[in-house]
PDB file of N, CA and C in Angstrom:
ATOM      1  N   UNK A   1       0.821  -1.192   0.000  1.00  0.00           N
ATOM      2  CA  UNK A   1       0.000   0.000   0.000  1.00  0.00           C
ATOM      3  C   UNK A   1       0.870   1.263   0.000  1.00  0.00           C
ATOM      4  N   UNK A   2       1.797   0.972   0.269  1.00  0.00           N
ATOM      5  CA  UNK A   2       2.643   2.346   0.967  1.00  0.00           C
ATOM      6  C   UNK A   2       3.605   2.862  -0.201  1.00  0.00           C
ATOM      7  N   UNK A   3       3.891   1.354  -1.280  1.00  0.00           N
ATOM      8  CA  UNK A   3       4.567   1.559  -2.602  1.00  0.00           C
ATOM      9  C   UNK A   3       4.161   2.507  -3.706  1.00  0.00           C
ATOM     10  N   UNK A   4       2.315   1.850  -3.461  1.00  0.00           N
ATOM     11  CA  UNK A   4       1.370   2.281  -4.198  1.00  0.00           C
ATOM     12  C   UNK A   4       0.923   3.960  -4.219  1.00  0.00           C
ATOM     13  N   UNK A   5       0.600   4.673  -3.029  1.00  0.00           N
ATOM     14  CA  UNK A   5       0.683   5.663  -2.416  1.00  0.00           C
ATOM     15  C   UNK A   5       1.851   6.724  -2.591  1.00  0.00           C
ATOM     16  N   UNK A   6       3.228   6.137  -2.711  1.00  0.00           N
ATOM     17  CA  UNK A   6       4.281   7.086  -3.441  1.00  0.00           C
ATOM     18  C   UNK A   6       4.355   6.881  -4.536  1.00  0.00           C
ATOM     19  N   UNK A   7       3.821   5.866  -5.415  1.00  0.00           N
ATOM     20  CA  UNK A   7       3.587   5.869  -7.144  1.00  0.00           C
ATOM     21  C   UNK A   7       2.603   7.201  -7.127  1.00  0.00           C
ATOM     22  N   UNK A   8       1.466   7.181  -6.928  1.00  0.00           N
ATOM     23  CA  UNK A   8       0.345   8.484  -7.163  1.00  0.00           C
ATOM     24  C   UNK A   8       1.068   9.676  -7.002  1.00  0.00           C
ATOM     25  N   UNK A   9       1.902   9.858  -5.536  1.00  0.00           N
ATOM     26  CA  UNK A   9       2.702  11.063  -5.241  1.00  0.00           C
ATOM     27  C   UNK A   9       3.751  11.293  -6.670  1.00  0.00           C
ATOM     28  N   UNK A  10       4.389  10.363  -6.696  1.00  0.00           N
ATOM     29  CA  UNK A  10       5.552  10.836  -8.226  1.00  0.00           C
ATOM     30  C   UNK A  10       4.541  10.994  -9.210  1.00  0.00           C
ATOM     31  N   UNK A  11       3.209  10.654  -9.404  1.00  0.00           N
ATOM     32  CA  UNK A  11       2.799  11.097 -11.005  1.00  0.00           C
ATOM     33  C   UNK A  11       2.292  12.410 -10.626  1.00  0.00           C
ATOM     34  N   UNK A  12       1.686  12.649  -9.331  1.00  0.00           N
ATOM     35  CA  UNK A  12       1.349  14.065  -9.238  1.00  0.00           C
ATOM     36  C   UNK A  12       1.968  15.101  -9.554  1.00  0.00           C
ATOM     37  N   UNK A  13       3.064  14.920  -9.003  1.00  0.00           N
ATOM     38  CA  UNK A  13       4.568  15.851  -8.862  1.00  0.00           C
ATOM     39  C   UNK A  13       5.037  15.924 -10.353  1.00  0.00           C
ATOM     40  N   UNK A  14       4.941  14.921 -11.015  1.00  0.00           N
ATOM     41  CA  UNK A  14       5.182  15.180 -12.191  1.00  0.00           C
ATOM     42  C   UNK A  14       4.179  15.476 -13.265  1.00  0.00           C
ATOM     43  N   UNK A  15       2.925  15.534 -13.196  1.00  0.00           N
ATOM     44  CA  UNK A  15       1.727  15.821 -13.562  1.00  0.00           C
ATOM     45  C   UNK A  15       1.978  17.439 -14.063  1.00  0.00           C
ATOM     46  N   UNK A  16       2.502  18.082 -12.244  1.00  0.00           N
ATOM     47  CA  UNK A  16       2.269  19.366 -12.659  1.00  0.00           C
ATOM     48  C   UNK A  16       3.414  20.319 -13.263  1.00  0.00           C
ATOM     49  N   UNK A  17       4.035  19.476 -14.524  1.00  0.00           N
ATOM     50  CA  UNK A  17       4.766  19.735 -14.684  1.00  0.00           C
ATOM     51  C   UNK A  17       4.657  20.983 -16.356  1.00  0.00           C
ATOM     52  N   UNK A  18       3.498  20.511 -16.509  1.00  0.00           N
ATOM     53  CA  UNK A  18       3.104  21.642 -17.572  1.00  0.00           C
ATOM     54  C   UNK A  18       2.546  22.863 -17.484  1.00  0.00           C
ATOM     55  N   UNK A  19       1.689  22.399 -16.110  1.00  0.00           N
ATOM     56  CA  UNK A  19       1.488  24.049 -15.489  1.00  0.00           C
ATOM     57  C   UNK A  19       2.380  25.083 -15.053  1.00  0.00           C
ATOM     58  N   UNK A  20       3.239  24.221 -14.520  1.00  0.00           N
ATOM     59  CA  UNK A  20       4.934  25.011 -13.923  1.00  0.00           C
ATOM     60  C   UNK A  20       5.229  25.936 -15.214  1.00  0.00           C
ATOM     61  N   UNK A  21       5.262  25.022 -16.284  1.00  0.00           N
ATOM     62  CA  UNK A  21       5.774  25.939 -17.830  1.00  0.00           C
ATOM     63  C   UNK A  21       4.692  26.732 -18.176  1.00  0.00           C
ATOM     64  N   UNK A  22       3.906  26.409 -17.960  1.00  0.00           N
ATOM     65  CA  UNK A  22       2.833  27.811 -18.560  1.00  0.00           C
ATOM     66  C   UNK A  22       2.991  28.929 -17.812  1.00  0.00           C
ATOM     67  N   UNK A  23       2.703  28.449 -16.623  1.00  0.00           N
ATOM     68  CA  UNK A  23       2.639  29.964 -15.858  1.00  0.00           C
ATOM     69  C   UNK A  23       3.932  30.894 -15.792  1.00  0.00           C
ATOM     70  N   UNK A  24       4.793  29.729 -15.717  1.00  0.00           N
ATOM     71  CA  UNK A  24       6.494  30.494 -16.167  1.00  0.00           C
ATOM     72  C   UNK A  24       5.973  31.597 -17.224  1.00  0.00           C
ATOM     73  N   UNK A  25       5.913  30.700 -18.268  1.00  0.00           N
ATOM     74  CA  UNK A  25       5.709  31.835 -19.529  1.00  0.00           C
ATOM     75  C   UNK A  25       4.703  32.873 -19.657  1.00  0.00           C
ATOM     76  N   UNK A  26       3.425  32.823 -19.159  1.00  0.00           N
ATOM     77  CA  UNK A  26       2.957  33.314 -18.780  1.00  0.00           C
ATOM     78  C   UNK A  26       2.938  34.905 -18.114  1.00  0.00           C
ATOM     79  N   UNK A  27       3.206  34.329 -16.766  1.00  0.00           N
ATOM     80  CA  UNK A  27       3.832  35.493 -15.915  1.00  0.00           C
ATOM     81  C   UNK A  27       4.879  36.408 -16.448  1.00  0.00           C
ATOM     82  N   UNK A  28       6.004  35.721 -17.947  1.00  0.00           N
ATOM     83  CA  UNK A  28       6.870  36.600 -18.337  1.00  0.00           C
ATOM     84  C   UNK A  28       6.664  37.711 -19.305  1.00  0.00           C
ATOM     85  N   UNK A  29       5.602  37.322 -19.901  1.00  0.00           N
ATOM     86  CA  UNK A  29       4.366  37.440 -21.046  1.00  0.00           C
ATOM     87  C   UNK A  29       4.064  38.640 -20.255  1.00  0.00           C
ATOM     88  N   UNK A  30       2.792  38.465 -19.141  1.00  0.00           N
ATOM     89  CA  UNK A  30       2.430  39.176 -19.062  1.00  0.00           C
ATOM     90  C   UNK A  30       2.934  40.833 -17.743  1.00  0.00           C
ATOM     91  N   UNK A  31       4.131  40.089 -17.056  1.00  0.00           N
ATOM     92  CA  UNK A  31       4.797  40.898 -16.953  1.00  0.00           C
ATOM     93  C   UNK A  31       5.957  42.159 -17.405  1.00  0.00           C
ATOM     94  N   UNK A  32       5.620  41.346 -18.677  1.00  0.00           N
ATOM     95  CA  UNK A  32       6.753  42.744 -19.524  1.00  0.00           C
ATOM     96  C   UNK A  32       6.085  43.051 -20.229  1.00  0.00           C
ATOM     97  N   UNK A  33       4.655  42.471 -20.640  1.00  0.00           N
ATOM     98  CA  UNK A  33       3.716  43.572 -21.124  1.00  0.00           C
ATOM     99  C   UNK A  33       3.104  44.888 -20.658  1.00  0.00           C
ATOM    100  N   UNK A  34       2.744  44.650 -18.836  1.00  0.00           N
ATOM    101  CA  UNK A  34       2.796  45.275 -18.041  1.00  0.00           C
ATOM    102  C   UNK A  34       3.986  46.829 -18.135  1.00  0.00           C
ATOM    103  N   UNK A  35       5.267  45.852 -17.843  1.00  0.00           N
ATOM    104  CA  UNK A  35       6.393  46.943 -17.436  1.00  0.00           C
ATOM    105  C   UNK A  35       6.430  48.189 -18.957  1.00  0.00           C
ATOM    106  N   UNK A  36       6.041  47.079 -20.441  1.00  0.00           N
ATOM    107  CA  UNK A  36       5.784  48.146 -21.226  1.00  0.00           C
ATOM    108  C   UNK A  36       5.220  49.342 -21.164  1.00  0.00           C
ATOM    109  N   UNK A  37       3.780  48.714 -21.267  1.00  0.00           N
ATOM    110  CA  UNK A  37       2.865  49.810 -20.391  1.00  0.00           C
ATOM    111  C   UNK A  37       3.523  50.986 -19.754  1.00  0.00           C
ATOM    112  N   UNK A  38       3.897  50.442 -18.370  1.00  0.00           N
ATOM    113  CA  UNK A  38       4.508  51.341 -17.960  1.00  0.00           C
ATOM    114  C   UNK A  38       5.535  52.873 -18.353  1.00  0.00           C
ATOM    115  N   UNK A  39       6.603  51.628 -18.997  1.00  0.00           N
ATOM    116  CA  UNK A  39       7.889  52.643 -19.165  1.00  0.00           C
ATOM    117  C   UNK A  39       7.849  53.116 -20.846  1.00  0.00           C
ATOM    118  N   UNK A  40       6.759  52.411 -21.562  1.00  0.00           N
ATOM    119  CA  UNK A  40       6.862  52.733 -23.005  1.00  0.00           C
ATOM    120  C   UNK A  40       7.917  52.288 -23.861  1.00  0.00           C
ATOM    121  N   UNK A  41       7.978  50.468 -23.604  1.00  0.00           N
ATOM    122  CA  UNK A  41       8.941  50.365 -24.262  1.00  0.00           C
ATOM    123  C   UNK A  41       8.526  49.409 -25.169  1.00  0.00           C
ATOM    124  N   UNK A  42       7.760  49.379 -25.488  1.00  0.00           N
ATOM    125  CA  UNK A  42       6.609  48.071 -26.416  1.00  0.00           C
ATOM    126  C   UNK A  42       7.783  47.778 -27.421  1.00  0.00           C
ATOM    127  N   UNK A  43       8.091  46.604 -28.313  1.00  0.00           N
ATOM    128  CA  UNK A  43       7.635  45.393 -27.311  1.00  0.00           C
ATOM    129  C   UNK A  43       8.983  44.653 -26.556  1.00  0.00           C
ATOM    130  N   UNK A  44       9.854  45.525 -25.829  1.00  0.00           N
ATOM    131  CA  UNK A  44      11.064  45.141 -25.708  1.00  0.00           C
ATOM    132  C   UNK A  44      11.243  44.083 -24.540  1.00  0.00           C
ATOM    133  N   UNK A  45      10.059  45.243 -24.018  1.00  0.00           N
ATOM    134  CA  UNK A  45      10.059  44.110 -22.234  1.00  0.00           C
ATOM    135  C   UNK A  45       9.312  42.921 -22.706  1.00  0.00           C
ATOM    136  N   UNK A  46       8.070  42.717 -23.128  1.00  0.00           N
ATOM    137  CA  UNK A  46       7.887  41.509 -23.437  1.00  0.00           C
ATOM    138  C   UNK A  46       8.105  40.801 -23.795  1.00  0.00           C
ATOM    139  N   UNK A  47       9.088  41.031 -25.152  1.00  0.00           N
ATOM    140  CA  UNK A  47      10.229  39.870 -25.792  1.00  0.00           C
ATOM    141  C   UNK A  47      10.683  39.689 -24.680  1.00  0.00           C
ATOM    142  N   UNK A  48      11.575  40.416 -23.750  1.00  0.00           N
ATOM    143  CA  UNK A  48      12.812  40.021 -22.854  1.00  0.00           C
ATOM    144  C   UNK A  48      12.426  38.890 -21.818  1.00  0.00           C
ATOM    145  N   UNK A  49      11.143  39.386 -20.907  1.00  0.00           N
ATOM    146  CA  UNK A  49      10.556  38.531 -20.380  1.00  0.00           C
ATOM    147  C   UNK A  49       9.990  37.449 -20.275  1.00  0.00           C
ATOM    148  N   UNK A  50       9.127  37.418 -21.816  1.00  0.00           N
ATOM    149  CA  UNK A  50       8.355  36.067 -22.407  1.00  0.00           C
ATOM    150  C   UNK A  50       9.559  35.032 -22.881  1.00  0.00           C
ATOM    151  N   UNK A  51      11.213  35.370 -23.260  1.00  0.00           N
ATOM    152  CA  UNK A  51      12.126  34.402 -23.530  1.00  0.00           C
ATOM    153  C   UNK A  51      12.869  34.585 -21.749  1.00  0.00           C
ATOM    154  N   UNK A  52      12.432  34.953 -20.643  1.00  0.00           N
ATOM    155  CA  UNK A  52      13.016  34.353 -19.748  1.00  0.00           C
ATOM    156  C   UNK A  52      12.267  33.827 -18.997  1.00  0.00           C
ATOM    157  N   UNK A  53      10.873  34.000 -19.235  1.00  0.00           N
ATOM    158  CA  UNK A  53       9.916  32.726 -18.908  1.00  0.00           C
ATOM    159  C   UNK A  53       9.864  31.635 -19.906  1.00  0.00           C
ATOM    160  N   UNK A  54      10.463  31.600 -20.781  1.00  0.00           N
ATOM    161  CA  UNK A  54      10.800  29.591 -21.564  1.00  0.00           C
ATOM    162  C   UNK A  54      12.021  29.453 -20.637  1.00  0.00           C
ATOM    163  N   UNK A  55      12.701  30.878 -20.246  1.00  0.00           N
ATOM    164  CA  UNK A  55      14.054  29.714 -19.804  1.00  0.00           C
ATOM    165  C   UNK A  55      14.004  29.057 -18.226  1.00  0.00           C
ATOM    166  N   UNK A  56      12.763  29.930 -17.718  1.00  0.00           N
ATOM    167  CA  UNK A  56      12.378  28.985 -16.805  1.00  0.00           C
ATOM    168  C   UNK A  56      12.181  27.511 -16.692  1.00  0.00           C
ATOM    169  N   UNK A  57      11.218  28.023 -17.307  1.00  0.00           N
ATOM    170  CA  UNK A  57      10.639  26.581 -18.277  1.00  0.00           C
ATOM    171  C   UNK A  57      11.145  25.645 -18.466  1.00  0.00           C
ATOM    172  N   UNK A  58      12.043  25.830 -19.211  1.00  0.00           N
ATOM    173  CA  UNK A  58      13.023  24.804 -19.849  1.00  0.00           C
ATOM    174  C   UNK A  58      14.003  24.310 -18.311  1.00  0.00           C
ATOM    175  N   UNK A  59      14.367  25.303 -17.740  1.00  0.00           N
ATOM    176  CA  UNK A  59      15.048  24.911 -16.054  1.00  0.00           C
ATOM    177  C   UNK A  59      14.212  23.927 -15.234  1.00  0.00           C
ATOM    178  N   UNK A  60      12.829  24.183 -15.116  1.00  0.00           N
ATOM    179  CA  UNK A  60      11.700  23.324 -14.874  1.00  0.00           C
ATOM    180  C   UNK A  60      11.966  21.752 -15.037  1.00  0.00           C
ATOM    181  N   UNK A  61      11.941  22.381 -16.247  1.00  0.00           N
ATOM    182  CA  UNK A  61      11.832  20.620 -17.695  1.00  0.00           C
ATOM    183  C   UNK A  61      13.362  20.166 -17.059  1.00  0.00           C
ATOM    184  N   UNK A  62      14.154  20.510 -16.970  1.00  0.00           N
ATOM    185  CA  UNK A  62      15.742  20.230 -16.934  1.00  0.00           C
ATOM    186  C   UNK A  62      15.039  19.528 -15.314  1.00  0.00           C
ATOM    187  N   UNK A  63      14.958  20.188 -14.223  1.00  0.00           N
ATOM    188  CA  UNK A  63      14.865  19.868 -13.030  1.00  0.00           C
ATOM    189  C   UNK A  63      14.135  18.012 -13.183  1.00  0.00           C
ATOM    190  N   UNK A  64      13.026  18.383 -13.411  1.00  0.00           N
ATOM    191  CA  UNK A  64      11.285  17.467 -13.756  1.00  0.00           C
ATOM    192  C   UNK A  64      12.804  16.196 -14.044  1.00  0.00           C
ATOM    193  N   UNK A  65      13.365  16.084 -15.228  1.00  0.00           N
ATOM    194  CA  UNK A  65      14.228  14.929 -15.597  1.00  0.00           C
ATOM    195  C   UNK A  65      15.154  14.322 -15.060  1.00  0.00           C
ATOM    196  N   UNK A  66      15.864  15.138 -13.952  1.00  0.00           N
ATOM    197  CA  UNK A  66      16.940  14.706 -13.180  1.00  0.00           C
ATOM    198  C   UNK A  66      16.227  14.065 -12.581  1.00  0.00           C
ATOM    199  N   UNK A  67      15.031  14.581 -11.548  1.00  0.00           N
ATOM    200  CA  UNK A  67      14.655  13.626 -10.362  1.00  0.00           C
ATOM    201  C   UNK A  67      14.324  12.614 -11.155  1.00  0.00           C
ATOM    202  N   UNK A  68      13.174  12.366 -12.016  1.00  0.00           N
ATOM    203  CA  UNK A  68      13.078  11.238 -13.011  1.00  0.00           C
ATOM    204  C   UNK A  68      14.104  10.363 -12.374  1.00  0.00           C
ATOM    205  N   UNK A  69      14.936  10.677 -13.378  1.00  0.00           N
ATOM    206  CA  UNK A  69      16.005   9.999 -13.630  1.00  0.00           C
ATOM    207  C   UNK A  69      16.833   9.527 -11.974  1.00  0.00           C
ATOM    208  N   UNK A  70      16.989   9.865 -11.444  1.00  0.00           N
ATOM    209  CA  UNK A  70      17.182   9.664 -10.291  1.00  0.00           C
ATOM    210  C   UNK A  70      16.245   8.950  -9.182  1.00  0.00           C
ATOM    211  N   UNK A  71      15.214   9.286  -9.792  1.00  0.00           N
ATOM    212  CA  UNK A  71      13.564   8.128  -9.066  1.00  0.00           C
ATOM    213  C   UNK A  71      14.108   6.743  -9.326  1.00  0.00           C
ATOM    214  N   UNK A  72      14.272   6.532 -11.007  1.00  0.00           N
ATOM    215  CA  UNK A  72      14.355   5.334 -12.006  1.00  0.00           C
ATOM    216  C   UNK A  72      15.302   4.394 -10.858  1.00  0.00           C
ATOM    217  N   UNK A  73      16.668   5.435 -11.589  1.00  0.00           N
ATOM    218  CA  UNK A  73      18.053   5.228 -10.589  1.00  0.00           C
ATOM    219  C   UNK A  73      17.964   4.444  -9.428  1.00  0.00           C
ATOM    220  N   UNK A  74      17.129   4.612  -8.420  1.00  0.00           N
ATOM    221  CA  UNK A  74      16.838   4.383  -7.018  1.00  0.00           C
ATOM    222  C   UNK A  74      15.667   3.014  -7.070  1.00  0.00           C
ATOM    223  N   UNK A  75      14.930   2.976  -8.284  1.00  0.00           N
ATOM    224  CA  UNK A  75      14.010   1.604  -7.992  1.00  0.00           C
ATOM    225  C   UNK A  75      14.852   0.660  -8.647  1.00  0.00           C
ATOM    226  N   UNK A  76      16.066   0.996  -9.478  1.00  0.00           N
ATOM    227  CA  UNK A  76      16.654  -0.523 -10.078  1.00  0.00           C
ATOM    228  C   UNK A  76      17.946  -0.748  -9.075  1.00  0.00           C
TER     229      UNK A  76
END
C-alpha cells in the first residue's frame, strides 16, 4: 500500500509539470507587457521577459528529468 501511495505522489509531482511551464511563460508574457505599459517600451520588455519565462521553463523541464532519472536510478 505504501509503494502504491508514493507511485500516485511521483505522477502528481510530475503531472504538474506543464502548469509550472505555462505559468512560467505566462507570468513573463504578461509581466513585460505590463512593465511596457509602464515605461513605453513596447515590445522590448515583453520579448525580454516572455524568452526568460521559456528559460524557466526549460530549467523546470531540466529539473522534472533529473529527479526522473534519479527516481528510475533508485528503484533498479
Amino acid at each position: 500500500m505504501d509503494n502504491k501511495k508514493s507511485n500516485y505522489i511521483q505522477i502528481l509531482s510530475y503531472s504538474t509539470l506543464g502548469i509550472e511551464m505555462g505559468i512560467s511563460v505566462g507570468a513573463g508574457f504578461f509581466l513585460g507587457n505590463y512593465l511596457d505599459k509602464v515605461f513605453n517600451t513596447r515590445p522590448y520588455l515583453v520579448i525580454f521577459f516572455t524568452i526568460a519565462g521559456f528559460g524557466a521553463a526549460i530549467k523546470t523541464f531540466i529539473r522534472m528529468i533529473k529527479r526522473l532519472q534519479k527516481d528510475f536510478k533508485d528503484e533498479s
